[in-house]
Protein backbone atom coordinates (compact mmCIF):
# COMPACT_ATOMS: atom_id res chain seq x y z
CA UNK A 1 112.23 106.75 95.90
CA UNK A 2 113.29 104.22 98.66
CA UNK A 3 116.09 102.03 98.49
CA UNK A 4 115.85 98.67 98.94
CA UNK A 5 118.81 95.77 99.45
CA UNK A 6 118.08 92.23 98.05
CA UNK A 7 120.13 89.87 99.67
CA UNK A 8 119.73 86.23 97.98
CA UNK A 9 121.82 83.74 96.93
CA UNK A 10 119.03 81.81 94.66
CA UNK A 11 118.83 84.06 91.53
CA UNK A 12 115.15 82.96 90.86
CA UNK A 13 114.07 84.30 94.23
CA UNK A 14 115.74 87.70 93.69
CA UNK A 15 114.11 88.02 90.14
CA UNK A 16 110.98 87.48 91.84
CA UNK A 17 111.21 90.14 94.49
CA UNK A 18 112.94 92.28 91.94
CA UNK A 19 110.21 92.30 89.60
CA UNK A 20 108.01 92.89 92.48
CA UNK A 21 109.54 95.79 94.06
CA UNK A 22 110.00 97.70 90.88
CA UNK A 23 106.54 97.85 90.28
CA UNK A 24 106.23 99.07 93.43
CA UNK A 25 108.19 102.35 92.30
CA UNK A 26 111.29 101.26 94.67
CA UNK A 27 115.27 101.44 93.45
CA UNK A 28 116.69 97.64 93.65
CA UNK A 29 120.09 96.61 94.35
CA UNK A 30 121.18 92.77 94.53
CA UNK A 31 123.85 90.87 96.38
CA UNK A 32 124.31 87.07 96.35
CA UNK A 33 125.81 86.84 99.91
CA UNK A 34 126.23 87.69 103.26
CA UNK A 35 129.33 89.41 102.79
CA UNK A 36 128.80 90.89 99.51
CA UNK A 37 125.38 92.12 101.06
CA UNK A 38 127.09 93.52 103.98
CA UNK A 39 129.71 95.90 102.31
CA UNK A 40 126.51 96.87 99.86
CA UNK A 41 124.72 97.36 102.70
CA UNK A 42 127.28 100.16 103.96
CA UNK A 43 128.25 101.66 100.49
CA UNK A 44 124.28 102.37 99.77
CA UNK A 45 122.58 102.82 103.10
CA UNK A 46 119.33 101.65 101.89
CA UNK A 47 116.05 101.98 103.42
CA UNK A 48 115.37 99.02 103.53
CA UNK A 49 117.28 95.01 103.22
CA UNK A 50 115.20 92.04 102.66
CA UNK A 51 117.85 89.60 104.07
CA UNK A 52 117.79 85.27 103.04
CA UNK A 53 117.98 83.56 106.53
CA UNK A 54 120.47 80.55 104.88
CA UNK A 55 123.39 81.68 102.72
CA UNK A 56 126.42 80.23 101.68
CA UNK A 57 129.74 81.90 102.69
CA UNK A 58 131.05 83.23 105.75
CA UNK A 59 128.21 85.32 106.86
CA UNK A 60 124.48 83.97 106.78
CA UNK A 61 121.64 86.29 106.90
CA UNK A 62 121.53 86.75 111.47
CA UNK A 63 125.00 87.64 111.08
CA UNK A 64 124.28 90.31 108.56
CA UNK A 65 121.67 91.69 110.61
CA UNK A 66 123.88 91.97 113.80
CA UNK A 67 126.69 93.36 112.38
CA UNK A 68 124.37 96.11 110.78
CA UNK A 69 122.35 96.32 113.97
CA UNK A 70 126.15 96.80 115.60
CA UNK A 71 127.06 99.49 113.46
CA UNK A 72 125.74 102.65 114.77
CA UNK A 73 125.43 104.39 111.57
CA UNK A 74 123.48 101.41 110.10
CA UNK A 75 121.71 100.39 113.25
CA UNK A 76 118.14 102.33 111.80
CA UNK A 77 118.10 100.55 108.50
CA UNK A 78 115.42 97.93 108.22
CA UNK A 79 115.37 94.60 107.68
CA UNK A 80 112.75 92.29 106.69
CA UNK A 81 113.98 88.13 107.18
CA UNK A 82 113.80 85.91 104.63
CA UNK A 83 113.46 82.44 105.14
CA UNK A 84 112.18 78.83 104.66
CA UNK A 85 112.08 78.16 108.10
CA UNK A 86 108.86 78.99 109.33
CA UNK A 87 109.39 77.59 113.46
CA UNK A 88 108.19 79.53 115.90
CA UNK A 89 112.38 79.43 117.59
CA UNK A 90 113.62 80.44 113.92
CA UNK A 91 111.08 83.26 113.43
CA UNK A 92 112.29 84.36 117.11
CA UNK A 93 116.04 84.24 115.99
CA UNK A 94 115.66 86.34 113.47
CA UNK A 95 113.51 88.66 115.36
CA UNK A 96 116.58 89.14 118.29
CA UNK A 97 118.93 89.28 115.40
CA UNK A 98 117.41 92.66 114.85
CA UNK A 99 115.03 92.53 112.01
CA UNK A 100 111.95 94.22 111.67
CA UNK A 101 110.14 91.55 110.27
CA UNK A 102 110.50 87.91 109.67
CA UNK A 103 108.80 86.76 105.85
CA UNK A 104 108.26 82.75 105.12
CA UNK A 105 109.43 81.72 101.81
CA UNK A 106 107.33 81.24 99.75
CA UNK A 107 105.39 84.36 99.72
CA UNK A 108 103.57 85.93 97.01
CA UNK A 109 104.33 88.99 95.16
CA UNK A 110 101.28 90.87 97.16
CA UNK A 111 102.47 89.24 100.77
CA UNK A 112 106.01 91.24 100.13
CA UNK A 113 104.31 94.50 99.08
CA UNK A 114 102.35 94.47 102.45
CA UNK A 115 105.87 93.54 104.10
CA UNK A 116 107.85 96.02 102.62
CA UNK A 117 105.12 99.26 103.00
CA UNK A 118 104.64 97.82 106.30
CA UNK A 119 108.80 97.86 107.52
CA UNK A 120 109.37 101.23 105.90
């Protein structure tokens, strides 16, 4: 079963992608932050992290993704963006961040499947 890394400050959204994933046959683990999502991140070494662009706290979702891009024992993990922002420049940013893929909020249940099977 692959391990996947929701990292989402807006409960709602995580529920959604939660529910989602689990039908999906996948093993879900939450964090409401950057930071909280980056020690999770290194205590579960999932397969997979689907990563919120905008976060509150020190660390938004980028800086997640190059730190664990940084790390050489986290460097393989994937990481699918999250984000509202659907610019061509912000799309790009995410993309030289590090992450695999770049998702625009919203998306539908199906559109994260495809995402997800896709990354991993």
């Amino acid at each position: 079963m692959k391990r996947v890394l929701i990292v989402e400050d807006q409960a709602d959204i995580r529920d959604l992608i939660r529910m989602s994933l689990e039908h999906g046959g996948y093993e879900i683990h939450e964090a409401e932050d950057g930071d909280q999502g980056l020690q999770m991140a290194r205590r579960l070494a999932p397969d997979l992290i689907l990563l919120d662009v905008m976060m509150p706290g020190n660390l938004d979702g980028l800086a997640v993704c190059k730190h664990l891009k940084a790390d050489p024992l986290r460097k393989r993990t994937k990481v699918v963006m999250l984000s509202a922002k659907n610019l061509a420049a912000d799309k790009q940013a995410g993309l030289s961040a590090g992450a695999d893929a770049y998702l625009v909020k919203p998306f539908s249940p199906r559109q994260l499947l495809q995402s997800v099977a896709k990354v991993i």
